[in-house]
N, C-alpha and C. Protein backbone atom coordinates (compact mmCIF):
# COMPACT_ATOMS: atom_id res chain seq x y z
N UNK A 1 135.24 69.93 106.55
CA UNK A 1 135.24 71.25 105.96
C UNK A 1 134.34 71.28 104.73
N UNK A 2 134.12 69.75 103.79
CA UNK A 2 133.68 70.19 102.41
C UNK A 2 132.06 70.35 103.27
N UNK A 3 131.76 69.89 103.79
CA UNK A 3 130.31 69.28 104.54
C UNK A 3 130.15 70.97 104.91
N UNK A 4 130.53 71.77 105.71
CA UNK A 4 130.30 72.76 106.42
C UNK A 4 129.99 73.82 104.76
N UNK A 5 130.77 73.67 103.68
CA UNK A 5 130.73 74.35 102.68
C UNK A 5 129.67 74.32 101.86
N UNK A 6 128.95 72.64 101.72
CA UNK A 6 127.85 72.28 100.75
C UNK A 6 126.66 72.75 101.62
N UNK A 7 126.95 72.88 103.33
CA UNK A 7 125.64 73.06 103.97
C UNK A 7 125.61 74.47 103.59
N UNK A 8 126.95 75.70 103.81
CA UNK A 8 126.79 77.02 103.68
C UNK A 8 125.73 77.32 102.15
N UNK A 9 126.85 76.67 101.02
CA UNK A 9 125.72 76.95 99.72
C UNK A 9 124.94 76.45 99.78
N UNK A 10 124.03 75.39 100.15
CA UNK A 10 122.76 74.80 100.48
C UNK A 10 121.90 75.99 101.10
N UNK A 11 122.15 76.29 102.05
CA UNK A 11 121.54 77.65 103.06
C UNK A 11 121.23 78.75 102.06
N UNK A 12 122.85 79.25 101.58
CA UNK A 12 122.14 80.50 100.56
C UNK A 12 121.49 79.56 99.48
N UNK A 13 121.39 79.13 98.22
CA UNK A 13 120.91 78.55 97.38
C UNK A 13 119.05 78.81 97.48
N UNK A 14 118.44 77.88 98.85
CA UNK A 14 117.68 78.02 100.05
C UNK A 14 117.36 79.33 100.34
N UNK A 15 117.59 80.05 100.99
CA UNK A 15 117.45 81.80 100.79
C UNK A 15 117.59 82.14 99.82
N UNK A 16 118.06 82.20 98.90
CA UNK A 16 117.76 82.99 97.73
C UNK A 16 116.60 82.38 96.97
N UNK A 17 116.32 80.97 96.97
CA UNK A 17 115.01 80.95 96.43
C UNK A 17 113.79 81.34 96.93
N UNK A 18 113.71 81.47 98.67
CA UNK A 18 112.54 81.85 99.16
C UNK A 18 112.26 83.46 98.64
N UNK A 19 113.47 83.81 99.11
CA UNK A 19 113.61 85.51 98.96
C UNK A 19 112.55 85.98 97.48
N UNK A 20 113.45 85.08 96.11
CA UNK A 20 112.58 84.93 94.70
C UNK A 20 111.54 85.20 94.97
N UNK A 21 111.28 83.88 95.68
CA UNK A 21 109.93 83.67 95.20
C UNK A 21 108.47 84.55 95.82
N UNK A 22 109.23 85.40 97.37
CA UNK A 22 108.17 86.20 97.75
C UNK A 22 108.16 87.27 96.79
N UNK A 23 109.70 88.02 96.65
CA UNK A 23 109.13 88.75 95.48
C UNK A 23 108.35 88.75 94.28
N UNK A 24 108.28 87.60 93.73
CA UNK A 24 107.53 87.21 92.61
C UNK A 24 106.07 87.14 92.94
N UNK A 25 105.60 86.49 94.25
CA UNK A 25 104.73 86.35 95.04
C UNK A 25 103.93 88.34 95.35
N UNK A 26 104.65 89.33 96.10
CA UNK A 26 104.51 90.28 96.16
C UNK A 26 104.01 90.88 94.39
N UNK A 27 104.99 90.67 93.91
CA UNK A 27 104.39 91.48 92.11
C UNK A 27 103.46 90.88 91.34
N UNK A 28 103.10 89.52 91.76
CA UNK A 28 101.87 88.72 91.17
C UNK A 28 100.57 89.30 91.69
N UNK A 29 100.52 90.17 92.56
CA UNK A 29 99.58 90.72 93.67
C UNK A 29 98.97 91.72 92.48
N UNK A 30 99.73 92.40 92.33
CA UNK A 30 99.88 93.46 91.92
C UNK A 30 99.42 93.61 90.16
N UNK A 31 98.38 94.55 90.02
CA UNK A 31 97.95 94.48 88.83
C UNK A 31 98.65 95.44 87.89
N UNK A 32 99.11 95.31 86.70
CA UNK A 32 99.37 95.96 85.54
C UNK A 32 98.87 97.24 85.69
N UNK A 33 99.07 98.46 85.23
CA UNK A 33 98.55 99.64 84.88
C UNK A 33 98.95 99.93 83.25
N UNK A 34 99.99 99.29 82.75
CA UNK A 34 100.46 99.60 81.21
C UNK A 34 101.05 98.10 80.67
N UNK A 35 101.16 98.89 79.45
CA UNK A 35 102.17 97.42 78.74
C UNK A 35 103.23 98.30 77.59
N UNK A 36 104.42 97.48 77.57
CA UNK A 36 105.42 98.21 76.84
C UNK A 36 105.41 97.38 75.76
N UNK A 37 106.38 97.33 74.95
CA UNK A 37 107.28 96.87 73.79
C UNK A 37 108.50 97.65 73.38
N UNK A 38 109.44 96.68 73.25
CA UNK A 38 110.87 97.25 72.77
C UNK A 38 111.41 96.32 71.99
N UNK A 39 112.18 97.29 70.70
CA UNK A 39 113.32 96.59 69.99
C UNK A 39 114.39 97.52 70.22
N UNK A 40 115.27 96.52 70.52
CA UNK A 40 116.36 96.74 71.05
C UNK A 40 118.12 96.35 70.46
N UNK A 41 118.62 97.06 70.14
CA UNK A 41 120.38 96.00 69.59
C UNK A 41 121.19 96.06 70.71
N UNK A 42 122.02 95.39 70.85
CA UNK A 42 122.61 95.09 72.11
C UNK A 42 123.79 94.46 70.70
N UNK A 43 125.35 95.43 71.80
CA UNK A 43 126.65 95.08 71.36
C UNK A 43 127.26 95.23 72.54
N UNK A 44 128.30 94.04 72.02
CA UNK A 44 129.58 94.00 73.53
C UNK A 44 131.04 93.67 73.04
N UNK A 45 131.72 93.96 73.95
CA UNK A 45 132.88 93.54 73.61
C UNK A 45 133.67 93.69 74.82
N UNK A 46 133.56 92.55 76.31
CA UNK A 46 134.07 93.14 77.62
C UNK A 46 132.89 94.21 78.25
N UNK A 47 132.82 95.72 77.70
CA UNK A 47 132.12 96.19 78.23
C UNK A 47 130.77 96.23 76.86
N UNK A 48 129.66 96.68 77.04
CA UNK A 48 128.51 96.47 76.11
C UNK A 48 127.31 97.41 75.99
N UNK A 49 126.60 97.53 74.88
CA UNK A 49 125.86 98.74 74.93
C UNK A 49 124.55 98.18 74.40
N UNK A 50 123.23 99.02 73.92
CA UNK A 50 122.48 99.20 73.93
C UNK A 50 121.75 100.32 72.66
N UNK A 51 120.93 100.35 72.23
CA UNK A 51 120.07 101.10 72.19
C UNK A 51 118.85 100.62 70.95
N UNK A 52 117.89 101.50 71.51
CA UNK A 52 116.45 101.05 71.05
C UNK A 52 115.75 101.66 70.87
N UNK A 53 113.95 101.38 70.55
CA UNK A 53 113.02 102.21 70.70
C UNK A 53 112.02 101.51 71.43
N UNK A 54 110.74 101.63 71.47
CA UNK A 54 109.71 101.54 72.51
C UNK A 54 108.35 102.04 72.10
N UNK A 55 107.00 101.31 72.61
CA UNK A 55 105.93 102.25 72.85
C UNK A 55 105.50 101.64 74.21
N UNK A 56 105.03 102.58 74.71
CA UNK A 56 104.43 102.43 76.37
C UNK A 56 102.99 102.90 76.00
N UNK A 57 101.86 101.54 76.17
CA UNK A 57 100.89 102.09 76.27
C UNK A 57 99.93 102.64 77.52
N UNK A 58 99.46 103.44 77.74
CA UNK A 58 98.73 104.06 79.06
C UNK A 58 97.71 104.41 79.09
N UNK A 59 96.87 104.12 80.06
CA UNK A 59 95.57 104.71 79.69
C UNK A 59 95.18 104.90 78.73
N UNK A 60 95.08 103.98 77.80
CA UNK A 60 94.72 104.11 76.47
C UNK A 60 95.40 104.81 75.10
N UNK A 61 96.58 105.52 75.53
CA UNK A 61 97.07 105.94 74.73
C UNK A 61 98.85 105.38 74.51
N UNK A 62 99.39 105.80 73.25
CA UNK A 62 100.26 105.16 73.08
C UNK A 62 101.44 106.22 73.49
N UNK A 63 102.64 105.91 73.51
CA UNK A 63 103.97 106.90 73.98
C UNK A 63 105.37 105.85 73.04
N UNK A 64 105.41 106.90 72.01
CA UNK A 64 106.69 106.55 71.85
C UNK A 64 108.43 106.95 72.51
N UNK A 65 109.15 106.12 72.56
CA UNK A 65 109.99 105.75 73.86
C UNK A 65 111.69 105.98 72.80
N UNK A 66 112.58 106.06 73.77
CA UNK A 66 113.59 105.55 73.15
C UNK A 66 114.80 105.14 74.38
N UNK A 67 115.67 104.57 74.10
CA UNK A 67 116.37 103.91 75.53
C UNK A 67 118.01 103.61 75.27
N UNK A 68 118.71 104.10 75.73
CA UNK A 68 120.21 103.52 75.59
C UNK A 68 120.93 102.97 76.44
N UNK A 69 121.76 102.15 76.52
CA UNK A 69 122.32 101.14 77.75
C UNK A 69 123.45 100.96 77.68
N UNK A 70 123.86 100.89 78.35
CA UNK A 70 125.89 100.44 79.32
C UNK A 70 125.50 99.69 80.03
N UNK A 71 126.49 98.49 79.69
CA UNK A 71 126.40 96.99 80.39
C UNK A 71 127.77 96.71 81.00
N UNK A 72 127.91 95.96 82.10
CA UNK A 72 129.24 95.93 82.70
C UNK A 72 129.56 94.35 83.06
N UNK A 73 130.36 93.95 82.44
CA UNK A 73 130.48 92.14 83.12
C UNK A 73 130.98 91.61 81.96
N UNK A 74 130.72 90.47 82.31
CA UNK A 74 131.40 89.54 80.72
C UNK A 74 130.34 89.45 79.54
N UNK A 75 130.78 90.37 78.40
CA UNK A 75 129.36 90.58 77.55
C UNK A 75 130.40 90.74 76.55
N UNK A 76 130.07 89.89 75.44
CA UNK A 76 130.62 89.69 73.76
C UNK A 76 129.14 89.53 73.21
N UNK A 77 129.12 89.55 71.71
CA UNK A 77 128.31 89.41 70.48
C UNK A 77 128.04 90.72 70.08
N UNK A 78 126.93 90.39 68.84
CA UNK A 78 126.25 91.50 68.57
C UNK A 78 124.86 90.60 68.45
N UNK A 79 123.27 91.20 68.85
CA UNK A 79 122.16 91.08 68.82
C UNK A 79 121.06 91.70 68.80
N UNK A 80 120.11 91.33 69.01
CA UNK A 80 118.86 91.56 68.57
C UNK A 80 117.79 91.93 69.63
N UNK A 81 117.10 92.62 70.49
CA UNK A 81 116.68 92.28 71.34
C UNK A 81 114.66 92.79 71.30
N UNK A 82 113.65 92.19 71.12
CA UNK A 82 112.40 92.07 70.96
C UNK A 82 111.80 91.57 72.32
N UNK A 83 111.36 92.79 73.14
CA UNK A 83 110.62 92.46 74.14
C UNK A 83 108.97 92.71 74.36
N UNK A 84 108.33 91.85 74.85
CA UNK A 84 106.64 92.86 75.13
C UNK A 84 106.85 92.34 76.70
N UNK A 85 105.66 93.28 77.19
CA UNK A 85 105.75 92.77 78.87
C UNK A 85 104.57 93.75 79.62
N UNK A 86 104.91 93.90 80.86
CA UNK A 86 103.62 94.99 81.50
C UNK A 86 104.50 95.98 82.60
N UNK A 87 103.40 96.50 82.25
CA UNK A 87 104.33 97.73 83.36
C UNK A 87 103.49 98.14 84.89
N UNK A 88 103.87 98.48 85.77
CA UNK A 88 103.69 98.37 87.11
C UNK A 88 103.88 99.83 87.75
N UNK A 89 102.97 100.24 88.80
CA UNK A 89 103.48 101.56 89.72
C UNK A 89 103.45 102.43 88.94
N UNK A 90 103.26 102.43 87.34
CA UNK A 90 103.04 103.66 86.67
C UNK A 90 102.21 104.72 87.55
N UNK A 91 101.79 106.18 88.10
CA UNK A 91 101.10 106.87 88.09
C UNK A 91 100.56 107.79 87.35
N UNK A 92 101.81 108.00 86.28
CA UNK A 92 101.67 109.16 85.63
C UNK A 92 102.84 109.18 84.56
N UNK A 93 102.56 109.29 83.17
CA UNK A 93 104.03 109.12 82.35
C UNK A 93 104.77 109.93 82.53
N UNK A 94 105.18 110.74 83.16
CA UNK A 94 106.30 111.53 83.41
C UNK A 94 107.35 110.82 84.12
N UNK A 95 106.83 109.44 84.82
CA UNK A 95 107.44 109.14 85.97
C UNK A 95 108.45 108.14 85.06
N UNK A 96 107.59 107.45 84.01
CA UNK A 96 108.16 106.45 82.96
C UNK A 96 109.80 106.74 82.59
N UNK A 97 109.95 107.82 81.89
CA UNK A 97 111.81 108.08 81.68
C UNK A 97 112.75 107.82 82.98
N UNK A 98 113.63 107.73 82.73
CA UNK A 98 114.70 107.10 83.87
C UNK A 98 115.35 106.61 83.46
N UNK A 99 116.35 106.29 84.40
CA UNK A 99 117.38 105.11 84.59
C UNK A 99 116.75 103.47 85.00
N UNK A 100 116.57 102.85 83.87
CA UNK A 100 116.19 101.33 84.54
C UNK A 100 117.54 100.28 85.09
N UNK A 101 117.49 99.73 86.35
CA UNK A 101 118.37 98.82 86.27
C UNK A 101 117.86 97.45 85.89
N UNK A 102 118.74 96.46 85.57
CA UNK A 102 118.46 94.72 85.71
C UNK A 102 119.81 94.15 85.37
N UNK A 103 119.37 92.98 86.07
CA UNK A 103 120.52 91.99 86.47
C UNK A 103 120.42 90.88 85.39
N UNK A 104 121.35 90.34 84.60
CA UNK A 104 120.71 88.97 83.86
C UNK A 104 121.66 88.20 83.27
N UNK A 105 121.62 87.12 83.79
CA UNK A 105 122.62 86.32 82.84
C UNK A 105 121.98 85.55 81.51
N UNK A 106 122.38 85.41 80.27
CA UNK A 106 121.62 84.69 79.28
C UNK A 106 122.26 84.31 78.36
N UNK A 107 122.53 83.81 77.31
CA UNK A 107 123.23 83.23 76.26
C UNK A 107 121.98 82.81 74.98
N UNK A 108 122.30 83.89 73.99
CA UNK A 108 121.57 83.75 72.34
C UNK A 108 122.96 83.53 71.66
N UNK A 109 122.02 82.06 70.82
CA UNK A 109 123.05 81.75 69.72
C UNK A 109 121.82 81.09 68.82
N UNK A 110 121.96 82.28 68.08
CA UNK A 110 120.42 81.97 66.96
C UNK A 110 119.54 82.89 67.55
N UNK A 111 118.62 82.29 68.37
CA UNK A 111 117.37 82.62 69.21
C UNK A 111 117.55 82.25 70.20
N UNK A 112 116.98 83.64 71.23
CA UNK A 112 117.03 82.80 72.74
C UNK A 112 115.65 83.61 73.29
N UNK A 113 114.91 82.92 74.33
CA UNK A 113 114.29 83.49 75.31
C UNK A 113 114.55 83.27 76.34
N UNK A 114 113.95 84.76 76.96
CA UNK A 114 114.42 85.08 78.19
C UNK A 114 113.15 85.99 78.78
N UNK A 115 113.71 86.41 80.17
CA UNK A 115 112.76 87.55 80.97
C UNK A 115 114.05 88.89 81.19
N UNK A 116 112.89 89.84 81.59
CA UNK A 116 113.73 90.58 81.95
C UNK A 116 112.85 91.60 83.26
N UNK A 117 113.14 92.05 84.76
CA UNK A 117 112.65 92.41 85.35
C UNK A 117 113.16 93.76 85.69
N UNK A 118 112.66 94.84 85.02
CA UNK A 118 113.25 96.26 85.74
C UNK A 118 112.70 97.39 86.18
N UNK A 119 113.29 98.37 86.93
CA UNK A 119 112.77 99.26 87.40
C UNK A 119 113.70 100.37 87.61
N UNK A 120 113.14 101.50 87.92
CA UNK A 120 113.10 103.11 87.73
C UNK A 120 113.52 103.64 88.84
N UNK A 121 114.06 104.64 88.93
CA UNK A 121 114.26 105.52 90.14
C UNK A 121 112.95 106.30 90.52
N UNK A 122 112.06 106.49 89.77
CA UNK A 122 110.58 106.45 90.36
C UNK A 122 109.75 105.45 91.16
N UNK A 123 110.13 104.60 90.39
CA UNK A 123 109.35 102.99 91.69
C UNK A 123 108.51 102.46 90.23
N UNK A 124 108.55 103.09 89.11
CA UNK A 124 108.03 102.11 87.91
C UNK A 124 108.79 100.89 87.97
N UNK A 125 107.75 99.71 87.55
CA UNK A 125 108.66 98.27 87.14
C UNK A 125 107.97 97.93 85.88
N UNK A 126 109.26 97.35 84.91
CA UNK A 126 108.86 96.75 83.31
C UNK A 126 109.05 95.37 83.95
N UNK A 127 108.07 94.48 83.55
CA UNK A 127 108.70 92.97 83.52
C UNK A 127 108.13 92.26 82.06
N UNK A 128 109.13 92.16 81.60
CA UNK A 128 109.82 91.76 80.26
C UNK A 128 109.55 90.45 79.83
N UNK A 129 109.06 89.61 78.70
CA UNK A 129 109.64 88.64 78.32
C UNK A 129 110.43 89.12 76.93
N UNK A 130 110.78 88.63 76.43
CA UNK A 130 112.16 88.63 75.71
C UNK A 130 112.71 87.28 74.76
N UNK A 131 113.09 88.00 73.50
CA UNK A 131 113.28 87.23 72.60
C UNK A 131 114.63 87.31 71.90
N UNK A 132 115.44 87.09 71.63
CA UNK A 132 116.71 87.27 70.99
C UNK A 132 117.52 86.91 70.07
N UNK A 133 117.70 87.55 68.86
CA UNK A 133 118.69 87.01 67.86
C UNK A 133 119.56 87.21 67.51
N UNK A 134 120.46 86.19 66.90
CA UNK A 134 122.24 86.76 67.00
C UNK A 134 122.91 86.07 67.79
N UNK A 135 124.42 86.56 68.29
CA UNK A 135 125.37 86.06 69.31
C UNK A 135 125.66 86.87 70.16
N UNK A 136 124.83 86.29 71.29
CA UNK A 136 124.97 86.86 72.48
C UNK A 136 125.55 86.31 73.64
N UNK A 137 126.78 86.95 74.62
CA UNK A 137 126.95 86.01 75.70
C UNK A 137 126.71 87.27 76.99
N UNK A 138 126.34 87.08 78.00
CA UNK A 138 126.06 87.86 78.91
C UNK A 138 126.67 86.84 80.40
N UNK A 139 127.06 87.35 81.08
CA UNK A 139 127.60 86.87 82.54
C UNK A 139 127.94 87.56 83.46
N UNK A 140 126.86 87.41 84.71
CA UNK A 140 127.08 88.55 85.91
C UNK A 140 126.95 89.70 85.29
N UNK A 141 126.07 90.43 84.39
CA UNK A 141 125.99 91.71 83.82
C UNK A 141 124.76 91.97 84.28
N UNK A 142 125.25 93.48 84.99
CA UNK A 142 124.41 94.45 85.27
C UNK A 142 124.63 95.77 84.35
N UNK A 143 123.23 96.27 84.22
CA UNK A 143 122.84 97.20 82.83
C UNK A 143 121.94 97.83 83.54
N UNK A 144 122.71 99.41 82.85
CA UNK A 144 121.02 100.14 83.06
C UNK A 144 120.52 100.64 81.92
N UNK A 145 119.69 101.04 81.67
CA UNK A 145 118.72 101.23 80.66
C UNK A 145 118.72 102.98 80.49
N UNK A 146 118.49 103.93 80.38
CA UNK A 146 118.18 105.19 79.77
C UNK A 146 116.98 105.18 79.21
N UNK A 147 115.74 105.67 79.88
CA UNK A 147 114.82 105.85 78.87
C UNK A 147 114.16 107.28 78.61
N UNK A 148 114.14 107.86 77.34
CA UNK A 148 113.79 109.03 77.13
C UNK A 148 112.54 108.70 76.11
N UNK A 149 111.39 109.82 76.90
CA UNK A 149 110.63 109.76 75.53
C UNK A 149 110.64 110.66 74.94
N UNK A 150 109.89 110.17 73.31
CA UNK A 150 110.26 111.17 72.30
C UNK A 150 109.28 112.55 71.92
């Protein structure tokens, strides 16, 4: 029985990395149209929140942003959150505001880096790197993002 169990998680483990990695493979294809930046605070306690500001640059011009978040999973601290990254599928900034989702598990105690990969009910994607200060614990938390511009 343990044998039939290590092969089952072996298998997914195995699929889920191929799965990764085409996606990663598919968005590496794919060229930038923008680049963002966000500072961000992030508080939790069980359930956890959010909010921030932003500029989205586009076609040459800049867009200031603002964003609020509800997080659901095992999430304590209070932090810091400093991202730059690029943005994807943009056509047109109107499309930019939304609901972003992402998935992430991470742990800041002091400083942490991280990524962060999200997207829009338009088909925009932010992919994030990410910097963090403070005490942060995150587990199995899914968050969406709110973004309004100003």
């Amino acid at each position: 029985m343990m044998k039939n169990i290590g092969k089952m998680v072996s298998f997914v483990l195995l699929t889920t990395m191929l799965v990764g990695g085409l996606v990663w493979a598919e968005e590496a294809k794919k060229q930038p149209v923008g680049k963002v930046s966000i500072e961000e605070k992030q508080f939790g306690l069980i359930l956890g929140g959010s909010m921030g500001t932003g500029i989205l640059t586009f076609e040459g011009k800049d867009y200031p942003f603002k964003l609020k978040g509800l997080s659901a999973g095992i999430n304590v601290g209070i932090s810091k959150m400093s991202a730059v990254g690029e943005v994807y599928d943009l056509k047109k900034v109107s499309d930019f505001p939304g609901t972003y989702t992402k998935f992430q598990a991470s742990v800041a105690l002091g400083g942490g880096v991280g990524g962060l990969h999200m997207s829009n009910e338009h088909g925009v994607v932010m992919s994030l790197s990410s910097r963090t200060q403070g005490v942060d614990l995150n587990i199995g938390n899914m968050t969406g993002v709110t973004v309004t511009m100003e």
